[in-house]
C-alpha atoms as a PDB file:
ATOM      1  CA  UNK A   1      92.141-119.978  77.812  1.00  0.00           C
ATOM      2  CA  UNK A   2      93.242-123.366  78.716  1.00  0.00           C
ATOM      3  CA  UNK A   3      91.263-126.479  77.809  1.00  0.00           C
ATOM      4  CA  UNK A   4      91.396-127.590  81.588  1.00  0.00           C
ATOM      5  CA  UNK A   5      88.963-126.533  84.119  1.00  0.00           C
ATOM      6  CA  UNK A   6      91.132-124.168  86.176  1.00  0.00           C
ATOM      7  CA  UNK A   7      92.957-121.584  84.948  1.00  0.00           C
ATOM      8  CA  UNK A   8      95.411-119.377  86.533  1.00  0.00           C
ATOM      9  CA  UNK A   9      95.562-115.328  87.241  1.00  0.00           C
ATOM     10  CA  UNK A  10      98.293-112.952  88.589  1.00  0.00           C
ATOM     11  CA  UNK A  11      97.573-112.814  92.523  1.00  0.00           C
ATOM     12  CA  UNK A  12      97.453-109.237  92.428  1.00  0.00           C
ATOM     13  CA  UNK A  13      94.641-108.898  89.116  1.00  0.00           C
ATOM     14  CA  UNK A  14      92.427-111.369  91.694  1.00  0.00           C
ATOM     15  CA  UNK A  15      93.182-109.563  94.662  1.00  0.00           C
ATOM     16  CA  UNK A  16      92.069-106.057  92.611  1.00  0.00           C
ATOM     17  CA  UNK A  17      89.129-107.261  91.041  1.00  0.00           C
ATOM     18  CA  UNK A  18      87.504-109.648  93.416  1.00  0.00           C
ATOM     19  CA  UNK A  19      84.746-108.324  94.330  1.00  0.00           C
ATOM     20  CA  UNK A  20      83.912-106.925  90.123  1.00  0.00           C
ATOM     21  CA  UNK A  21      84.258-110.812  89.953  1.00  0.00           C
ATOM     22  CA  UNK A  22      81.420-111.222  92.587  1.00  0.00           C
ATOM     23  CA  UNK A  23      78.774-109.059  90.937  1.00  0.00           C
ATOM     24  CA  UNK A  24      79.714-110.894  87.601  1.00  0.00           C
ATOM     25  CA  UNK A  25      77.068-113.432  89.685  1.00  0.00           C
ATOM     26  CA  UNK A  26      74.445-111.537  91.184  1.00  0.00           C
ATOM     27  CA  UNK A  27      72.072-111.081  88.123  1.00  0.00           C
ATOM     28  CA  UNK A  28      71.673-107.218  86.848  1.00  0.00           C
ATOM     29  CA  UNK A  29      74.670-106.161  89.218  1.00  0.00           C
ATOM     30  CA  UNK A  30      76.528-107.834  86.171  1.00  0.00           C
ATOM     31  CA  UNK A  31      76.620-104.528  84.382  1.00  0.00           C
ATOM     32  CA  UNK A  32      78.579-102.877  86.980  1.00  0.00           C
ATOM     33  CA  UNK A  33      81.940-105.053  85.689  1.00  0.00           C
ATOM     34  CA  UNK A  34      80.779-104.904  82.333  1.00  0.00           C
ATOM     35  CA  UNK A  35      80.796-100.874  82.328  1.00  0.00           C
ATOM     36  CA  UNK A  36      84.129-100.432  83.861  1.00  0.00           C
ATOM     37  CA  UNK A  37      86.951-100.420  81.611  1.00  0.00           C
ATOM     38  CA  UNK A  38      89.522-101.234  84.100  1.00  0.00           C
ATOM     39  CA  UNK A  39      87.739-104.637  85.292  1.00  0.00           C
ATOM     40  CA  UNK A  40      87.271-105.290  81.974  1.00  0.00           C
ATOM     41  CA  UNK A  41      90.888-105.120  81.114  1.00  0.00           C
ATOM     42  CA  UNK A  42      91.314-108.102  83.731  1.00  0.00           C
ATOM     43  CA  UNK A  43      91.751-111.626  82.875  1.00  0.00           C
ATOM     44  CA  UNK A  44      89.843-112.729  86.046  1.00  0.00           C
ATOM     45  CA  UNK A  45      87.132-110.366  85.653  1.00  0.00           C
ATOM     46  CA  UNK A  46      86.753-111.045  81.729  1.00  0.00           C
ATOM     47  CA  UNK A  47      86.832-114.733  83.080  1.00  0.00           C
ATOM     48  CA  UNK A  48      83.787-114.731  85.439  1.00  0.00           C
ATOM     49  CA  UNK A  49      82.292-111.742  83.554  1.00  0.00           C
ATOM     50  CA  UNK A  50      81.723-114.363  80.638  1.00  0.00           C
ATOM     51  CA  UNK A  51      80.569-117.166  82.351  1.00  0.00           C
ATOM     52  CA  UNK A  52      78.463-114.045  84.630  1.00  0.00           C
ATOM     53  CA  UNK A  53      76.617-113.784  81.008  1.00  0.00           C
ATOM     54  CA  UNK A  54      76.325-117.422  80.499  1.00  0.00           C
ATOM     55  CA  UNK A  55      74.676-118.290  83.505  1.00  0.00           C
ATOM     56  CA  UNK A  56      72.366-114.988  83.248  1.00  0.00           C
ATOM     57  CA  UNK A  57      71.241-115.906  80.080  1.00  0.00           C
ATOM     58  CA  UNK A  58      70.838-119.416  81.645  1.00  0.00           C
ATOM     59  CA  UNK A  59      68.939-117.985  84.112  1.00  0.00           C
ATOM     60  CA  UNK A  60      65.938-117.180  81.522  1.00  0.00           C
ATOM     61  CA  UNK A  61      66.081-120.779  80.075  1.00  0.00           C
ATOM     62  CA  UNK A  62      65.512-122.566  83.457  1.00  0.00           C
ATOM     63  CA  UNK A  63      62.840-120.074  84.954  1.00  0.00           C
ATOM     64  CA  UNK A  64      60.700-120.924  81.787  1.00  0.00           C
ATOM     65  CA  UNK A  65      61.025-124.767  82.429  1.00  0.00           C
ATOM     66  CA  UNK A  66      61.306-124.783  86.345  1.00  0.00           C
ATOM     67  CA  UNK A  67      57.668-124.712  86.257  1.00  0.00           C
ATOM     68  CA  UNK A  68      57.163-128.126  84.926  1.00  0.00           C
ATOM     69  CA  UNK A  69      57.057-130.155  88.112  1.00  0.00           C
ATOM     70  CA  UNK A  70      59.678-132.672  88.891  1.00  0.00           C
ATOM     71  CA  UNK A  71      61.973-132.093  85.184  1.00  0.00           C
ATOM     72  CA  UNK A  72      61.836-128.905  85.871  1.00  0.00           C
ATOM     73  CA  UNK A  73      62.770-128.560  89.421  1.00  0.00           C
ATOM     74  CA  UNK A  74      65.312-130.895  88.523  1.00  0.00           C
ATOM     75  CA  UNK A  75      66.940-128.387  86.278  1.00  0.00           C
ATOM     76  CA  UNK A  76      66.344-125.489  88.787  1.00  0.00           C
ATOM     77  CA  UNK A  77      68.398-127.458  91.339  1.00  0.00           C
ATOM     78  CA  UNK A  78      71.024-128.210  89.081  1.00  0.00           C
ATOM     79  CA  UNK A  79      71.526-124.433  87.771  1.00  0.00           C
ATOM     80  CA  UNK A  80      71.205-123.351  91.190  1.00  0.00           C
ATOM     81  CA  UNK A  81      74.035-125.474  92.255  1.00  0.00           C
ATOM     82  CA  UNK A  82      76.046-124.660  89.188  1.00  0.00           C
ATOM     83  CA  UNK A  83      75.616-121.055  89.834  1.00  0.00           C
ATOM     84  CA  UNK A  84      76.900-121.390  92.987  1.00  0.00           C
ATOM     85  CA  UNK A  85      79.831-123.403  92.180  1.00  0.00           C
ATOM     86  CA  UNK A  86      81.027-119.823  89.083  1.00  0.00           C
ATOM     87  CA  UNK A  87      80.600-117.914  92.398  1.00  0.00           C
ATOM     88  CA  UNK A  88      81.987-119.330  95.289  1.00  0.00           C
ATOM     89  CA  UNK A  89      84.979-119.794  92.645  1.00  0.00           C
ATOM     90  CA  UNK A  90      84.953-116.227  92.198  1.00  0.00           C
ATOM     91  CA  UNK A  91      84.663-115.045  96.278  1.00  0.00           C
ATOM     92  CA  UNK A  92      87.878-117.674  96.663  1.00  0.00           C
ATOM     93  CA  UNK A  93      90.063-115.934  93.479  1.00  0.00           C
ATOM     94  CA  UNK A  94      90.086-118.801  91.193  1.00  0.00           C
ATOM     95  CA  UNK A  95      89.146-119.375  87.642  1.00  0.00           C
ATOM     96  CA  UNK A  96      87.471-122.821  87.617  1.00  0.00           C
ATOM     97  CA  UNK A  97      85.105-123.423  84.935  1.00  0.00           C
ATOM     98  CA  UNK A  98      81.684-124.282  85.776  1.00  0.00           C
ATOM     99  CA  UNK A  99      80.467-127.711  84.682  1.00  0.00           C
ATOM    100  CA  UNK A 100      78.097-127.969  81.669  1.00  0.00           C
ATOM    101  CA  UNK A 101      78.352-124.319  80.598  1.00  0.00           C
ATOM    102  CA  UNK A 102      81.855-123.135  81.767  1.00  0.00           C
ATOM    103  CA  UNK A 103      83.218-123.899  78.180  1.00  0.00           C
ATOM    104  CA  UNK A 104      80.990-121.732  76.377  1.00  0.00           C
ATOM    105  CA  UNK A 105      82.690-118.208  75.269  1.00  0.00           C
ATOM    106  CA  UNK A 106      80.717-115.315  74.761  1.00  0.00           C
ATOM    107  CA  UNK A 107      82.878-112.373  75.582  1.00  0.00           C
ATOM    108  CA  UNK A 108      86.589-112.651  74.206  1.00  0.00           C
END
């Protein structure tokens, strides 16, 4: 993919896959995309499906240190926010990294 932060998908791939996009955010509903073979075939699906897994795994990081008051609630905030920057991307069709973790590739 490209080194910038947005990166562009066939209108029609986003328009299909939207909504396998979507779940690629909302925490075990991950495994729905990850199952099919047809959304996996998708650039914009294998897009938010991998940054889906980042943030998940994320997810397990920050609810270990959220506890620690003020540090951690920083960090909470922050992932929340960053969370909801990979999916509001995906819910408008676009491929915008997220910051801090969006460069990380763990599904090719």
């Amino acid at each position: 993919m490209a080194d910038d932060k947005k990166v562009d998908s066939p209108v029609s791939d986003v328009e299909k896959n939207k909504t396998n996009a979507v779940l690629c955010y909302l925490g075990i509903l991950i495994i729905i995309p990850f199952i099919n073979e047809e959304a996996k075939k998708s650039p914009f699906v294998k897009f938010h499906l991998n940054q889906g897994v980042v943030l998940l795994i994320g997810s397990f990081v920050v609810s270990a240190v959220v506890w620690v008051p003020i540090i951690g609630w920083a960090f909470g905030i922050a992932f929340f926010v960053i969370w909801l920057m990979g999916l509001l991307g995906a819910i408008q069709g676009q491929m915008k990294r997220v910051p801090v973790v969006g460069n990380l590739t763990l599904i090719k």
